[in-house]
PDB file of N, CA and C in Angstrom:
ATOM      1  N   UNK A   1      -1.343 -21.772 -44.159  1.00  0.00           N
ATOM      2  CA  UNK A   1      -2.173 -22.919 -44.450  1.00  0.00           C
ATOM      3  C   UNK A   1      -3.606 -22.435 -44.665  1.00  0.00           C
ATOM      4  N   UNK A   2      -4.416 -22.898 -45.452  1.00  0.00           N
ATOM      5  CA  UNK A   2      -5.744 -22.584 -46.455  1.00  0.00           C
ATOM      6  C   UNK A   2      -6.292 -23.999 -45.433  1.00  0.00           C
ATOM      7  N   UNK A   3      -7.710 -23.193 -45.148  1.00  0.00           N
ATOM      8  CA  UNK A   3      -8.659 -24.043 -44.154  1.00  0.00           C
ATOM      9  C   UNK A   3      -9.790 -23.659 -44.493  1.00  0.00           C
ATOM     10  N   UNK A   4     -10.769 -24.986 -44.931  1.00  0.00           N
ATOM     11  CA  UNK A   4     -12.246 -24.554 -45.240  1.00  0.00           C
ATOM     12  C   UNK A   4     -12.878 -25.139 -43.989  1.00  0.00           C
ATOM     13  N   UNK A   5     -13.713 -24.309 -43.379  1.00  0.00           N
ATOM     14  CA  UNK A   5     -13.983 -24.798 -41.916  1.00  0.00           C
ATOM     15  C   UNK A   5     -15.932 -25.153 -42.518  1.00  0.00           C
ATOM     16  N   UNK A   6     -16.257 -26.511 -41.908  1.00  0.00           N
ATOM     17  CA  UNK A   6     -17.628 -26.799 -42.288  1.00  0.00           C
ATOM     18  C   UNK A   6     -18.222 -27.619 -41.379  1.00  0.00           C
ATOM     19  N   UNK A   7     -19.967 -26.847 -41.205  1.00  0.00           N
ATOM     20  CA  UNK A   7     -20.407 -27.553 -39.929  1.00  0.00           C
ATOM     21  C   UNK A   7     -20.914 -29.006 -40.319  1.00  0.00           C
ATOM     22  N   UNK A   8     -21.189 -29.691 -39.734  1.00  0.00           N
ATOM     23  CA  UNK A   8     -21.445 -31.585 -39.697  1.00  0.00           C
ATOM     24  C   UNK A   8     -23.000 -31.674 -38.791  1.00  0.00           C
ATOM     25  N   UNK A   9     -23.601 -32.216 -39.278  1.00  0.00           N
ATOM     26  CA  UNK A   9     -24.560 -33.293 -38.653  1.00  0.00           C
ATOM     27  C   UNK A   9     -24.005 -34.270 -37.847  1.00  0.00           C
ATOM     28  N   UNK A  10     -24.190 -34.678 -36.417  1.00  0.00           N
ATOM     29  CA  UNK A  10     -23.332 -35.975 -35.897  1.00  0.00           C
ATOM     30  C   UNK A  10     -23.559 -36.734 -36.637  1.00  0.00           C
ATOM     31  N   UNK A  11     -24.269 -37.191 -37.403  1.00  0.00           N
ATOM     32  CA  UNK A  11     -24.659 -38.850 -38.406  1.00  0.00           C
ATOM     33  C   UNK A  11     -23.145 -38.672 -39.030  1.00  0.00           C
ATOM     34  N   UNK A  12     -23.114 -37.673 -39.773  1.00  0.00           N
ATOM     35  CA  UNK A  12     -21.998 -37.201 -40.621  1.00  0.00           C
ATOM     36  C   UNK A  12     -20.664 -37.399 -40.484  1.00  0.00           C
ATOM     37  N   UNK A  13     -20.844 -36.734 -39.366  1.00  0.00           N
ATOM     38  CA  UNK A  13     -19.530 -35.951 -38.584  1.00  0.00           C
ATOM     39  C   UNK A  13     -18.855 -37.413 -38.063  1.00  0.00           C
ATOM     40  N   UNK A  14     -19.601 -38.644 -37.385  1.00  0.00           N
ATOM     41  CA  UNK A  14     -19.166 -39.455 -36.893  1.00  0.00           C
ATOM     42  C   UNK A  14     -18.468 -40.196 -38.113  1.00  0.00           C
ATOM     43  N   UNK A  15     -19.217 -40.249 -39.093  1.00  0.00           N
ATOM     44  CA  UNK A  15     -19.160 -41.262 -40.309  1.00  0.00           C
ATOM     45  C   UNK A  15     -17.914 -40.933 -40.728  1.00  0.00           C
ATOM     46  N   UNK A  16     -17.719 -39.658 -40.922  1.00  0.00           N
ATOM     47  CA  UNK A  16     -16.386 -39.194 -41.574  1.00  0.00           C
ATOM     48  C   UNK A  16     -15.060 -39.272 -40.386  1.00  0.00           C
ATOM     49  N   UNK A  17     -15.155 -39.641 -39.175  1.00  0.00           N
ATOM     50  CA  UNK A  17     -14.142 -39.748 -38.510  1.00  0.00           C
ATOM     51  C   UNK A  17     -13.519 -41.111 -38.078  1.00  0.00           C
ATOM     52  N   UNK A  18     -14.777 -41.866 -38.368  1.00  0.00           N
ATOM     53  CA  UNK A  18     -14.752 -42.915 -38.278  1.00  0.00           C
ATOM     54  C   UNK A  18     -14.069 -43.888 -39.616  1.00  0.00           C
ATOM     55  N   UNK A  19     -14.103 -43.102 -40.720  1.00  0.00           N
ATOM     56  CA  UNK A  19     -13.115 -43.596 -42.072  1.00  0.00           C
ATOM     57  C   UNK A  19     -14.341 -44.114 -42.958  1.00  0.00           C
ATOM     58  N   UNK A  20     -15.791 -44.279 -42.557  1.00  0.00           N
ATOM     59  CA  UNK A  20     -16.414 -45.014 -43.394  1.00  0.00           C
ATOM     60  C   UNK A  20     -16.917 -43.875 -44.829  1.00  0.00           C
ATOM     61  N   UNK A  21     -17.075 -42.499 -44.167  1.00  0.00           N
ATOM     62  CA  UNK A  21     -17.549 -41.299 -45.508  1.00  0.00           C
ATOM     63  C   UNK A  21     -16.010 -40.705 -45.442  1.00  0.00           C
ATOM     64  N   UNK A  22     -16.078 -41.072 -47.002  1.00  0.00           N
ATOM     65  CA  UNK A  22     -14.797 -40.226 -47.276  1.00  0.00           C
ATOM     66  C   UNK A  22     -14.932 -39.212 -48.318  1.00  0.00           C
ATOM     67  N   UNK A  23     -16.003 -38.495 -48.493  1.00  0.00           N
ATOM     68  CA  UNK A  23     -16.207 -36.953 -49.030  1.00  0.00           C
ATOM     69  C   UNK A  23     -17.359 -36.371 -48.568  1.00  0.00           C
ATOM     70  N   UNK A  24     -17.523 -35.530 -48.730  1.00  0.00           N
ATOM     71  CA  UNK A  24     -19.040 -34.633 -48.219  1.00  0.00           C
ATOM     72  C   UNK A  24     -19.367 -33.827 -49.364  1.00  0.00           C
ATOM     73  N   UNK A  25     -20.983 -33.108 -49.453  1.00  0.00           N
ATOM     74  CA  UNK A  25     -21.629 -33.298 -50.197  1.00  0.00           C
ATOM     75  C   UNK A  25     -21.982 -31.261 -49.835  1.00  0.00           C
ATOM     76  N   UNK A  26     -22.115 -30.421 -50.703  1.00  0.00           N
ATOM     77  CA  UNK A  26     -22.551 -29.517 -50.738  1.00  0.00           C
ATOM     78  C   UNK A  26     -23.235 -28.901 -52.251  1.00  0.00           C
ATOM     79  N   UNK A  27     -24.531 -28.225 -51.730  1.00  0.00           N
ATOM     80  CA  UNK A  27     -25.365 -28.314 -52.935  1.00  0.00           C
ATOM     81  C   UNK A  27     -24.625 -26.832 -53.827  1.00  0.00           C
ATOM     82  N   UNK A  28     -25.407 -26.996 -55.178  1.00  0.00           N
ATOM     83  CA  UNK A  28     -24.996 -26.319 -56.312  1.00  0.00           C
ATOM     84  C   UNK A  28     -25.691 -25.221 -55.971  1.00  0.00           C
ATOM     85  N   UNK A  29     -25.672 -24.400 -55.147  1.00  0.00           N
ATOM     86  CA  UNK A  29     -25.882 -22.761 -55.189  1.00  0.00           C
ATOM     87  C   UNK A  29     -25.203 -21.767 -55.222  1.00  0.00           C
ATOM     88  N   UNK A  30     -25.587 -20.503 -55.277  1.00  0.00           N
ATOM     89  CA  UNK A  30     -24.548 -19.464 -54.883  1.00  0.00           C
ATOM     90  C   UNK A  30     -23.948 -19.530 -53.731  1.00  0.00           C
ATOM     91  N   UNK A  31     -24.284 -19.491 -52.789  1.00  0.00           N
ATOM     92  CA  UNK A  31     -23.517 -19.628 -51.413  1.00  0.00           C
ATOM     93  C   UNK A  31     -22.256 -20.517 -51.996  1.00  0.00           C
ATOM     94  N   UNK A  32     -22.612 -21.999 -51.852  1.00  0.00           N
ATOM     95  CA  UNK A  32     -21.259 -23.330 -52.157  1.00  0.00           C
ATOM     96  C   UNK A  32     -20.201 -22.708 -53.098  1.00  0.00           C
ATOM     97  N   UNK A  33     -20.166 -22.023 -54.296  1.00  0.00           N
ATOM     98  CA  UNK A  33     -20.025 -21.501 -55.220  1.00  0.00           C
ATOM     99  C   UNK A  33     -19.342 -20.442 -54.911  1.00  0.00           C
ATOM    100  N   UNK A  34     -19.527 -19.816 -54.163  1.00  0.00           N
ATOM    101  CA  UNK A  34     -18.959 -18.471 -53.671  1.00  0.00           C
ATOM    102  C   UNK A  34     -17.462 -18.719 -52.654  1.00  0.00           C
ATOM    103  N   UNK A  35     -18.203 -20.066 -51.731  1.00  0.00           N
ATOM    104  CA  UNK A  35     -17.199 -20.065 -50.939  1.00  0.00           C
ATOM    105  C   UNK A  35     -16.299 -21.660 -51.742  1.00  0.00           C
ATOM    106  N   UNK A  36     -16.753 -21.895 -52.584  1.00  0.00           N
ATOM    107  CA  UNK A  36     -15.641 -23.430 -53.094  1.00  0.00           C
ATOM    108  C   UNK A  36     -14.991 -22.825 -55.012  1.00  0.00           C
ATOM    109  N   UNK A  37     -15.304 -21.856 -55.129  1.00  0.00           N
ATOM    110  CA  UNK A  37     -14.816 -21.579 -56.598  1.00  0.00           C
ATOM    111  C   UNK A  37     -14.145 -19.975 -56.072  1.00  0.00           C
ATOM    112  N   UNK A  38     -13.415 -19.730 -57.023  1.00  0.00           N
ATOM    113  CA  UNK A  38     -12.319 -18.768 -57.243  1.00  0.00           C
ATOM    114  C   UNK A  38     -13.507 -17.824 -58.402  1.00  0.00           C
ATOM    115  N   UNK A  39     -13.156 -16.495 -58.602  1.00  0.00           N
ATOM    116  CA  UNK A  39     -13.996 -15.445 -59.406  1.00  0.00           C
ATOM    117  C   UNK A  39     -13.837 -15.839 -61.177  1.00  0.00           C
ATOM    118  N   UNK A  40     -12.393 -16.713 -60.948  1.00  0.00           N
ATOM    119  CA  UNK A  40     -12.830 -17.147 -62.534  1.00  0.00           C
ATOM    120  C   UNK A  40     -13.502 -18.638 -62.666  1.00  0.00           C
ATOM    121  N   UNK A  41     -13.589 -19.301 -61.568  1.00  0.00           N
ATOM    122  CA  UNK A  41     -14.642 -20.652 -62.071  1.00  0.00           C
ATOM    123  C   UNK A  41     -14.149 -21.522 -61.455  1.00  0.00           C
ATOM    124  N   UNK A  42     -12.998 -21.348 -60.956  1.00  0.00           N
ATOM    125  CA  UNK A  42     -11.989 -22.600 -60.978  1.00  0.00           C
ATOM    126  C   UNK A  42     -12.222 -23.189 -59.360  1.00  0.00           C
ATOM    127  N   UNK A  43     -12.030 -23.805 -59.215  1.00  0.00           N
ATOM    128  CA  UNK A  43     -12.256 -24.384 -57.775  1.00  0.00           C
ATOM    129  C   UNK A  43     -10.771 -23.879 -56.716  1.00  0.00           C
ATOM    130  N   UNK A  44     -11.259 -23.428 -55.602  1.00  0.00           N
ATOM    131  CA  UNK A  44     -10.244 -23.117 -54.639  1.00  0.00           C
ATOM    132  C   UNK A  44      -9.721 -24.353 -53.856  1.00  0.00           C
ATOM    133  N   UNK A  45      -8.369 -23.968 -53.719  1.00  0.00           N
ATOM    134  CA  UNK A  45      -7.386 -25.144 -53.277  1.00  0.00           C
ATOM    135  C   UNK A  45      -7.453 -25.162 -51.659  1.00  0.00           C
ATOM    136  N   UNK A  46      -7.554 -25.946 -50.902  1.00  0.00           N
ATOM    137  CA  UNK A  46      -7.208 -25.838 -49.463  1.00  0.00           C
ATOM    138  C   UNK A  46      -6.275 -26.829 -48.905  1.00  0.00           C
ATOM    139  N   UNK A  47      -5.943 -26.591 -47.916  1.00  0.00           N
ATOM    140  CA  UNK A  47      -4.807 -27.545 -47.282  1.00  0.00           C
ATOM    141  C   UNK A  47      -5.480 -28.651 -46.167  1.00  0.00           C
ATOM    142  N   UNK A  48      -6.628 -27.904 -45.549  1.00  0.00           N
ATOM    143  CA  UNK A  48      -7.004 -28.825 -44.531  1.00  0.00           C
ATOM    144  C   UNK A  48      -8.781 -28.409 -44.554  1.00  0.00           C
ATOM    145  N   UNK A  49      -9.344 -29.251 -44.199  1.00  0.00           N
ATOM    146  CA  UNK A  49     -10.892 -28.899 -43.347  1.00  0.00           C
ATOM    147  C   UNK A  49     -11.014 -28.921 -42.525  1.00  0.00           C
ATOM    148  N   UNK A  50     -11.528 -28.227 -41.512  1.00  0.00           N
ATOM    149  CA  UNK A  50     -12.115 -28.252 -40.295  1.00  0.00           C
ATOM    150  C   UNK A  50     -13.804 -28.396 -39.789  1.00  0.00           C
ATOM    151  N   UNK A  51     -13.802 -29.704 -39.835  1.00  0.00           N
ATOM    152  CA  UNK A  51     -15.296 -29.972 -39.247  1.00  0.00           C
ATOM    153  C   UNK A  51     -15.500 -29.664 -38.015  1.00  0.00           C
ATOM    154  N   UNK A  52     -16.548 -29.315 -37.790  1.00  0.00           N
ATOM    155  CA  UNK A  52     -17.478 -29.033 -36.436  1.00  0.00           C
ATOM    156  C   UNK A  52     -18.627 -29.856 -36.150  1.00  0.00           C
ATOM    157  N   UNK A  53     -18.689 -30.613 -35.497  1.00  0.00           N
ATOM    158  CA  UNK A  53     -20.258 -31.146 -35.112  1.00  0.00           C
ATOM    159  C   UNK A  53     -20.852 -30.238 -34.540  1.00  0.00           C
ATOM    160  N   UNK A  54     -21.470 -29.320 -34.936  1.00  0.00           N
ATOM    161  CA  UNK A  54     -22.695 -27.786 -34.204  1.00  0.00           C
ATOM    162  C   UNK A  54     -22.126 -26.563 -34.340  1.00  0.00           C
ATOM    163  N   UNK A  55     -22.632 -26.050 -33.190  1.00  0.00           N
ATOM    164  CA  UNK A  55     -21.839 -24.019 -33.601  1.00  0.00           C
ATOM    165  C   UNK A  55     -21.407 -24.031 -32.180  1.00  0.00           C
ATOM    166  N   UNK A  56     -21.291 -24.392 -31.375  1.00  0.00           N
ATOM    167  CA  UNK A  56     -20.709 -24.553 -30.277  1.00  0.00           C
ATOM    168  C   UNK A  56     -19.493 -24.034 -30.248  1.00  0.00           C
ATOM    169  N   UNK A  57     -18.550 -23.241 -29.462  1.00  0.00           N
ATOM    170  CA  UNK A  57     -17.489 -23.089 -29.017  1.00  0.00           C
ATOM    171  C   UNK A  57     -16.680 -24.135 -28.860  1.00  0.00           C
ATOM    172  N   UNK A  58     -17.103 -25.023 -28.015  1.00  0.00           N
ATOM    173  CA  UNK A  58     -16.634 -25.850 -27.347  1.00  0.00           C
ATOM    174  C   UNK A  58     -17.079 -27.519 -28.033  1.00  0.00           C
ATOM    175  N   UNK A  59     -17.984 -27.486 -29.323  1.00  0.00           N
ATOM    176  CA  UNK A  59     -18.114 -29.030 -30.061  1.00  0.00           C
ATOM    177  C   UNK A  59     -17.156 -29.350 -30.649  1.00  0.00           C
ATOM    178  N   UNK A  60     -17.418 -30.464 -30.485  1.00  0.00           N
ATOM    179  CA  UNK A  60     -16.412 -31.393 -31.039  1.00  0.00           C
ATOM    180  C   UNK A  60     -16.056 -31.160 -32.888  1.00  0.00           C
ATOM    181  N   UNK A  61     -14.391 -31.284 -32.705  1.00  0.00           N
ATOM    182  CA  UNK A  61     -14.127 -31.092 -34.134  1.00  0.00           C
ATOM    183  C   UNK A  61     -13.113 -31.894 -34.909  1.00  0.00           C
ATOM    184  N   UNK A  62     -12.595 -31.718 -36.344  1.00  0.00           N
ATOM    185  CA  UNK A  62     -11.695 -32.565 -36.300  1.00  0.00           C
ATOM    186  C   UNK A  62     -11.053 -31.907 -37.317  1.00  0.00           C
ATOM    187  N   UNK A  63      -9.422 -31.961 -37.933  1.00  0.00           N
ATOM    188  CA  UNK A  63      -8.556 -31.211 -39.114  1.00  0.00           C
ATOM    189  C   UNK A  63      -8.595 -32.765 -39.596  1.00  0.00           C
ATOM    190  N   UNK A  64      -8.925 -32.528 -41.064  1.00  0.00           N
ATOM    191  CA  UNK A  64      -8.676 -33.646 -41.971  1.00  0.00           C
ATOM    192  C   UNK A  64      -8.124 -32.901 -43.530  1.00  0.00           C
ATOM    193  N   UNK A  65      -7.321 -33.903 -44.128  1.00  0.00           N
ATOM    194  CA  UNK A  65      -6.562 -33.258 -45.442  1.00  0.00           C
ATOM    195  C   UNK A  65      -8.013 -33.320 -46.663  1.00  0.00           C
ATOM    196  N   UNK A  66      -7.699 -31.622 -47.499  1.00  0.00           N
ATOM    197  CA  UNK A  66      -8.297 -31.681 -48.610  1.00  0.00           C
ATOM    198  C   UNK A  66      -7.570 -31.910 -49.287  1.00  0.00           C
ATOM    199  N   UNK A  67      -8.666 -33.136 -50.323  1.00  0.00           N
ATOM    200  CA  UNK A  67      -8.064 -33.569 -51.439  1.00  0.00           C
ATOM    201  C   UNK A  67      -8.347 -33.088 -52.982  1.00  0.00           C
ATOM    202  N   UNK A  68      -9.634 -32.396 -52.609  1.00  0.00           N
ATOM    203  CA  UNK A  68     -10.239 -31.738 -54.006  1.00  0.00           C
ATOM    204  C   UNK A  68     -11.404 -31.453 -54.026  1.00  0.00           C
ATOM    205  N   UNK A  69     -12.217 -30.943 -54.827  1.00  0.00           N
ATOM    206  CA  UNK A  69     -13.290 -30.832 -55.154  1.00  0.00           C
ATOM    207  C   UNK A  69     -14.035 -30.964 -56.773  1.00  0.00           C
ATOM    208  N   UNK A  70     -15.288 -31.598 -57.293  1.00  0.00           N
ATOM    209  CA  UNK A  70     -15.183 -31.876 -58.285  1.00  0.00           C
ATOM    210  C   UNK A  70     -16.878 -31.758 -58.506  1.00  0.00           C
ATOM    211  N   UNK A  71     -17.226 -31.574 -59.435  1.00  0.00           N
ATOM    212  CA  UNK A  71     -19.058 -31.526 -59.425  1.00  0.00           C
ATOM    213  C   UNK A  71     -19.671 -32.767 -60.189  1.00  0.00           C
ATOM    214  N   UNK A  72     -20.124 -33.636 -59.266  1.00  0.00           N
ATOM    215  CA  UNK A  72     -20.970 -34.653 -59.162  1.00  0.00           C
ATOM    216  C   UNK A  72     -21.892 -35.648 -58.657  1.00  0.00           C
ATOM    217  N   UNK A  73     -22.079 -36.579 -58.935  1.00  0.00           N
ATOM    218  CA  UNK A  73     -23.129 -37.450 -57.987  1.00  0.00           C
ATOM    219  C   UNK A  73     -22.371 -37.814 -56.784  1.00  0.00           C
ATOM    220  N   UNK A  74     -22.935 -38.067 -55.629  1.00  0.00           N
ATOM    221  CA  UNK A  74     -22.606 -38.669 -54.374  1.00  0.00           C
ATOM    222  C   UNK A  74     -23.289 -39.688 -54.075  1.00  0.00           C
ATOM    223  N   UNK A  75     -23.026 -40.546 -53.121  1.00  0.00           N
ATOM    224  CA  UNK A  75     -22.943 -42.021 -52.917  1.00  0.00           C
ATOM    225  C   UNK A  75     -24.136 -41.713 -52.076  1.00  0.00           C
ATOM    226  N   UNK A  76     -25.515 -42.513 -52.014  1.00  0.00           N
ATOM    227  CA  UNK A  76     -26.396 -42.148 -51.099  1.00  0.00           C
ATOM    228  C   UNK A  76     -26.619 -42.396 -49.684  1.00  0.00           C
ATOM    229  N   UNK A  77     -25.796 -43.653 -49.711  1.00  0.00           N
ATOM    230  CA  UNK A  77     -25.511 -43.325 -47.950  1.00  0.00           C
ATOM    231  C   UNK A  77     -24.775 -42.827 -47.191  1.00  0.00           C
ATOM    232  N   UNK A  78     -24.573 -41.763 -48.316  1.00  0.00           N
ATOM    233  CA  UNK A  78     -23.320 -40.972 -47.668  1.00  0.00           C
ATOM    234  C   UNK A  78     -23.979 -39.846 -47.365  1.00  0.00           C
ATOM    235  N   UNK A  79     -25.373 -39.552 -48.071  1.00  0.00           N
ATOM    236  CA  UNK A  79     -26.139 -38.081 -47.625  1.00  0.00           C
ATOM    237  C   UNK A  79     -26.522 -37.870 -49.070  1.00  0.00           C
ATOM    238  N   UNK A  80     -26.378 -38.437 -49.974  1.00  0.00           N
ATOM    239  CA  UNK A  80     -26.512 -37.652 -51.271  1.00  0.00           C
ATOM    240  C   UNK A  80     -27.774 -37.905 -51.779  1.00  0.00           C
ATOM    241  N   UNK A  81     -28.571 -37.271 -52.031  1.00  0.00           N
ATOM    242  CA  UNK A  81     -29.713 -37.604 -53.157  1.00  0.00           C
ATOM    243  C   UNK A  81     -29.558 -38.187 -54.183  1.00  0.00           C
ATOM    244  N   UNK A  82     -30.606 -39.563 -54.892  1.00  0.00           N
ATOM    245  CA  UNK A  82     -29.937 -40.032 -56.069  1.00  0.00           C
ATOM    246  C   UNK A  82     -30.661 -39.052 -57.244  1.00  0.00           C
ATOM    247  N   UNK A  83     -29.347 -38.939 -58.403  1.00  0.00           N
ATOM    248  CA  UNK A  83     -30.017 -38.518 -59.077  1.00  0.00           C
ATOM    249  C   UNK A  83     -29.647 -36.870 -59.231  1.00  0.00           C
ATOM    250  N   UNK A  84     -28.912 -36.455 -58.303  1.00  0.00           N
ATOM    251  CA  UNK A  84     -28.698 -35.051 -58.033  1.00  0.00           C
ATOM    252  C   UNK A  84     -26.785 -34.584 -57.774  1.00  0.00           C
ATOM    253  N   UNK A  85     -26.774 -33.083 -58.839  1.00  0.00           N
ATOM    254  CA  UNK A  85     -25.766 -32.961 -58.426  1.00  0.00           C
ATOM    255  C   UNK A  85     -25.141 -32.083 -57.425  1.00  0.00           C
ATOM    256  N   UNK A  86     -23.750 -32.244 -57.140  1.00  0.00           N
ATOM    257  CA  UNK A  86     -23.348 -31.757 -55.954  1.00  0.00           C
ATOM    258  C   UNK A  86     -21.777 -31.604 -56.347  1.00  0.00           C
ATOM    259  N   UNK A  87     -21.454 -30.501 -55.179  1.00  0.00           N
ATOM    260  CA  UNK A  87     -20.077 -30.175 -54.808  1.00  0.00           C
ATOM    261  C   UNK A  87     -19.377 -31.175 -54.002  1.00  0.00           C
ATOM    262  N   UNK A  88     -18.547 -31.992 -54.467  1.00  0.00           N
ATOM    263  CA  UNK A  88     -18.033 -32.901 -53.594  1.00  0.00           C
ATOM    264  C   UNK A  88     -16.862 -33.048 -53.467  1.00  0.00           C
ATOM    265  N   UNK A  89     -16.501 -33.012 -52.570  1.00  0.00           N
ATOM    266  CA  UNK A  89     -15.259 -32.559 -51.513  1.00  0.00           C
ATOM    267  C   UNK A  89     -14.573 -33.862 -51.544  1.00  0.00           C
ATOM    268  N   UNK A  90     -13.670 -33.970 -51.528  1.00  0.00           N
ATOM    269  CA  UNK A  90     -13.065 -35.469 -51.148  1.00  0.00           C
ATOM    270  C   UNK A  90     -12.454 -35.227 -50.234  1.00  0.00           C
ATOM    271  N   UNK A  91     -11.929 -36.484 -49.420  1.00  0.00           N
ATOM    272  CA  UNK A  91     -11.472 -35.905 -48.082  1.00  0.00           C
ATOM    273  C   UNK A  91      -9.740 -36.887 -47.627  1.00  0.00           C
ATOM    274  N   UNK A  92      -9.116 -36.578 -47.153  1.00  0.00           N
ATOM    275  CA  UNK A  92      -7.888 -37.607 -46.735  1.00  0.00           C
ATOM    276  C   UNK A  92      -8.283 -37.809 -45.570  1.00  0.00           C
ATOM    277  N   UNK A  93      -6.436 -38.084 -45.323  1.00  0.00           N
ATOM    278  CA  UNK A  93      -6.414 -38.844 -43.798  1.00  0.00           C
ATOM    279  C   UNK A  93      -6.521 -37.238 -42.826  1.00  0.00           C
ATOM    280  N   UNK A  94      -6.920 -37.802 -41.730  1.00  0.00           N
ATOM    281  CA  UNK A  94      -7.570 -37.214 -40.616  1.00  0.00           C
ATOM    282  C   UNK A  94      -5.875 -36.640 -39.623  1.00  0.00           C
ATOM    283  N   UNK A  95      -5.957 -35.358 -39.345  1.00  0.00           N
ATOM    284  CA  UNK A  95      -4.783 -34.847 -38.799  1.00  0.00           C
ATOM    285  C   UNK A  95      -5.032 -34.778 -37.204  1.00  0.00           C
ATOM    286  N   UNK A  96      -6.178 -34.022 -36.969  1.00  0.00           N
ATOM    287  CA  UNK A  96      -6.099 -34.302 -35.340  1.00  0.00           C
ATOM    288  C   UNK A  96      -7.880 -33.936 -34.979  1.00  0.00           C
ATOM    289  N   UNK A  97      -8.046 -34.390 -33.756  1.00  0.00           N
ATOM    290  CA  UNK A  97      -9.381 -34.990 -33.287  1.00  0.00           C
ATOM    291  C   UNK A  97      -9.343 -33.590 -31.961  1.00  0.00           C
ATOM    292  N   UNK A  98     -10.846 -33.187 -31.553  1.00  0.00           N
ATOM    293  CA  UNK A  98     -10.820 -32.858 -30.348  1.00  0.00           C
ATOM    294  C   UNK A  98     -12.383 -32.683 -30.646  1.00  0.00           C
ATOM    295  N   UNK A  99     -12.818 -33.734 -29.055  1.00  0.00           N
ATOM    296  CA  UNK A  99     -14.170 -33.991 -28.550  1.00  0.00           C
ATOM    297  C   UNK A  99     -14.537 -32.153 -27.390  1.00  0.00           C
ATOM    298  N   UNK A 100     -13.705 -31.433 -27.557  1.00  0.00           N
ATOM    299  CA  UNK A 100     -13.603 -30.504 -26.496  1.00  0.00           C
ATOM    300  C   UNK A 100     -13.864 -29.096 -27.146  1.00  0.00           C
ATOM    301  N   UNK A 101     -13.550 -28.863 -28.106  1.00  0.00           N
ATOM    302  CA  UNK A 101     -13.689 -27.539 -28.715  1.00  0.00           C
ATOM    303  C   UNK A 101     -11.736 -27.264 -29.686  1.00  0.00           C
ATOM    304  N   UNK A 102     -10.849 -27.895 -28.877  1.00  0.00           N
ATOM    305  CA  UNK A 102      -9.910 -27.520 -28.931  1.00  0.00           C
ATOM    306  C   UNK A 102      -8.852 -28.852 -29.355  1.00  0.00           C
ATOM    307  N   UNK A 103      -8.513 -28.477 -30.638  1.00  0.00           N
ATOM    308  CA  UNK A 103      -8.249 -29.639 -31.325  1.00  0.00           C
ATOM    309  C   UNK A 103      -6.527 -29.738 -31.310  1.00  0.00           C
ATOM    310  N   UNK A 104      -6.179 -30.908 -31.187  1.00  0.00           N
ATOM    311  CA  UNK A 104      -5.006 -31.658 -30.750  1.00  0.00           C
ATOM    312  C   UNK A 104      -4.541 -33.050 -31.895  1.00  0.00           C
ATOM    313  N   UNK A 105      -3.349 -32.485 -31.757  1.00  0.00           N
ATOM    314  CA  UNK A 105      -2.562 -33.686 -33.118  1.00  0.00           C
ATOM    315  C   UNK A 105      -2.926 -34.799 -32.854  1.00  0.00           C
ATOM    316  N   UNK A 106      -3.549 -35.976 -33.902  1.00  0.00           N
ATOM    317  CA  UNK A 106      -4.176 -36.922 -33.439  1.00  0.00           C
ATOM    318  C   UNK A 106      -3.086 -38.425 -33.213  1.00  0.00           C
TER     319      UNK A 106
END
């Protein structure tokens, strides 16, 4: 199984567990680019994400299904700047939750 693991802001992190943000937003640089595209252009496939609220060992996290990625505008109360583009992730249903470090089928 293919896992893109990505850290969260709590604003974020809550929003997206909570069902109300259902993609996240990463900017058009080399870094995003490096780690969301393949060497010929194409966007890399994953099976799941793994959010983190912090760098903590032990923060809270959650496995949710990837659904894709695609380059465009994002919704602004979702985090997005208007007007600006972005790597945007779409996101599914949510596989398992852990407030502990150590995540469990939800």
């Amino acid at each position: 199984m293919k896992t893109l693991h990505l850290i969260l802001k709590k604003k974020w992190f809550d929003m997206i567990i909570s069902g109300e943000k259902k993609e996240e937003y990463r900017d058009l640089t080399n870094h995003w680019r490096s780690r969301l595209l393949d060497n010929t252009g194409n966007y890399k496939n994953f099976d799941t994400i793994t959010f983190t609220n912090g760098y903590a060992k032990t923060a809270p996290r959650f496995i949710i299904e990837f659904q894709g990625i695609y380059e465009g505008f994002g919704v602004e109360s979702w985090g997005a700047s208007p007007n600006k583009s972005y790597y945007v992730i779409q996101l599914g249903d949510i596989l398992a939750v852990s407030r502990s470090g150590r995540t469990n089928d939800k």
